[in-house]
Protein backbone atom coordinates (compact mmCIF):
# COMPACT_ATOMS: atom_id res chain seq x y z
CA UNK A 1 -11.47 23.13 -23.20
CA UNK A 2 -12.58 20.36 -21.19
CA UNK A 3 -13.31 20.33 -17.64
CA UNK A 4 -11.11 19.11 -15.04
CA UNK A 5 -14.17 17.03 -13.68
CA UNK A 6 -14.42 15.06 -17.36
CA UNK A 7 -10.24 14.55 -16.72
CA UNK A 8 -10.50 13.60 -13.29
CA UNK A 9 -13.71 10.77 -14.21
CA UNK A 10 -11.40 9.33 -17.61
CA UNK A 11 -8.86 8.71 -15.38
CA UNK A 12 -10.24 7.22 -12.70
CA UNK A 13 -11.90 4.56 -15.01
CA UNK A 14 -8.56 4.37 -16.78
CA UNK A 15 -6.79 3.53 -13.20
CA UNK A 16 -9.35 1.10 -12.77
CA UNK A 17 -9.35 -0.43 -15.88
CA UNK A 18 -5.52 -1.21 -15.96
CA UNK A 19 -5.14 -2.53 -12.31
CA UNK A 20 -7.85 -4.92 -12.28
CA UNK A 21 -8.06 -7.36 -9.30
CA UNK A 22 -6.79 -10.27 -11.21
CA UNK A 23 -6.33 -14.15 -9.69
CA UNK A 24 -4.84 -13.80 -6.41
CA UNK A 25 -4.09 -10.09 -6.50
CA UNK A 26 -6.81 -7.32 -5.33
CA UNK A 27 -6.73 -3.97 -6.34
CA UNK A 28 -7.85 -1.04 -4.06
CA UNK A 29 -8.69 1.68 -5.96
CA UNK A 30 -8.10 5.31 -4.20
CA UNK A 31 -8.70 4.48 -0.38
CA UNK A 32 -9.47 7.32 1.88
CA UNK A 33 -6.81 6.38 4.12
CA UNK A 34 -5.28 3.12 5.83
CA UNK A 35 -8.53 2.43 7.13
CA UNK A 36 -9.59 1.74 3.22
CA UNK A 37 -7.41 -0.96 2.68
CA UNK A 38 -8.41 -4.32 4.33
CA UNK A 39 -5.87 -5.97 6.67
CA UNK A 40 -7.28 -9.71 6.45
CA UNK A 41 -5.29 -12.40 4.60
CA UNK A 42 -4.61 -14.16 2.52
CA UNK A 43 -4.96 -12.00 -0.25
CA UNK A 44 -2.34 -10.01 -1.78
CA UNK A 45 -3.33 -6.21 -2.54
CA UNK A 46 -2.19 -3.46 -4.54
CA UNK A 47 -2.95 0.00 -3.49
CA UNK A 48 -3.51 2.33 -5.85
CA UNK A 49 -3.49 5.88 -4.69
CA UNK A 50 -5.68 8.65 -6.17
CA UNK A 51 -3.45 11.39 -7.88
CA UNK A 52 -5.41 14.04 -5.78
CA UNK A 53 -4.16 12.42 -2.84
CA UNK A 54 -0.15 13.75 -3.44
CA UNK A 55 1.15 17.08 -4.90
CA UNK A 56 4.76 17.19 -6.18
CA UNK A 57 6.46 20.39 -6.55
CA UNK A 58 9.71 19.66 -9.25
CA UNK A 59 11.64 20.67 -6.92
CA UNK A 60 10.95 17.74 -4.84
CA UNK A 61 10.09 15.19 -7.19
CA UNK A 62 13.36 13.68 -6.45
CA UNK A 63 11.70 12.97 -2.93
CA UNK A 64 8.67 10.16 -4.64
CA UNK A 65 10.54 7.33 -3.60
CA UNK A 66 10.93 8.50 -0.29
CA UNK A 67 7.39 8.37 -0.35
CA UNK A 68 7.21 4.96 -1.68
CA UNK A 69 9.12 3.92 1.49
CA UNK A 70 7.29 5.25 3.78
CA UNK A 71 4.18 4.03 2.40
CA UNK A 72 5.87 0.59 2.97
CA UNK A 73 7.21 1.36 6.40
CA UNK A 74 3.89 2.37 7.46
CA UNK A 75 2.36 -1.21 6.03
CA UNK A 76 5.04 -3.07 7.79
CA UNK A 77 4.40 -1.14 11.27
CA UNK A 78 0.77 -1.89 10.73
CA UNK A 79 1.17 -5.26 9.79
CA UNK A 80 3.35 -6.15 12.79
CA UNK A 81 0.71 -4.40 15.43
CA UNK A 82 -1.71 -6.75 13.78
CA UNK A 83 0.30 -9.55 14.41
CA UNK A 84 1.33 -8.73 17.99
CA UNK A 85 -2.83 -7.86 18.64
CA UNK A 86 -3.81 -11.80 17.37
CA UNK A 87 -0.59 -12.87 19.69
């Protein structure tokens, strides 16, 4: 058996290692929340989220790209109260 701990560490390096921040692209690695993700420009980010951070039943795995828009709907929301602070 191995332990969930030795899972969870392979993985995160794993995550890490195959979404590199790469030229103009950063990765963020498994923020805590929106706070974790840096709103300054001009660089363009990719979030990656920690697979502790969502459960999916199979009965609602047909719902994950509902989550993927609301992810975005929250970005856009925060990136347009940004905009309308530095107005």
């Amino acid at each position: 058996n191995v332990p969930n701990s030795k899972v969870n560490d392979e993985l995160r390096v794993r995550i890490t290692e195959a979404f590199p921040s790469d030229g103009p692209v950063q990765a963020v690695h498994f923020p805590s929340g929106p706070g974790g993700v840096p709103d300054t420009p001009p660089k363009l980010r990719l979030v990656v989220l920690h697979h502790d951070d969502l459960t999916v039943r199979v009965s609602e795995a047909a719902d994950g790209p509902d989550v993927v828009r609301r992810a975005a709907e929250f970005a856009a929301a925060l990136s347009e109260a940004t905009a309308a602070r530095l107005r």
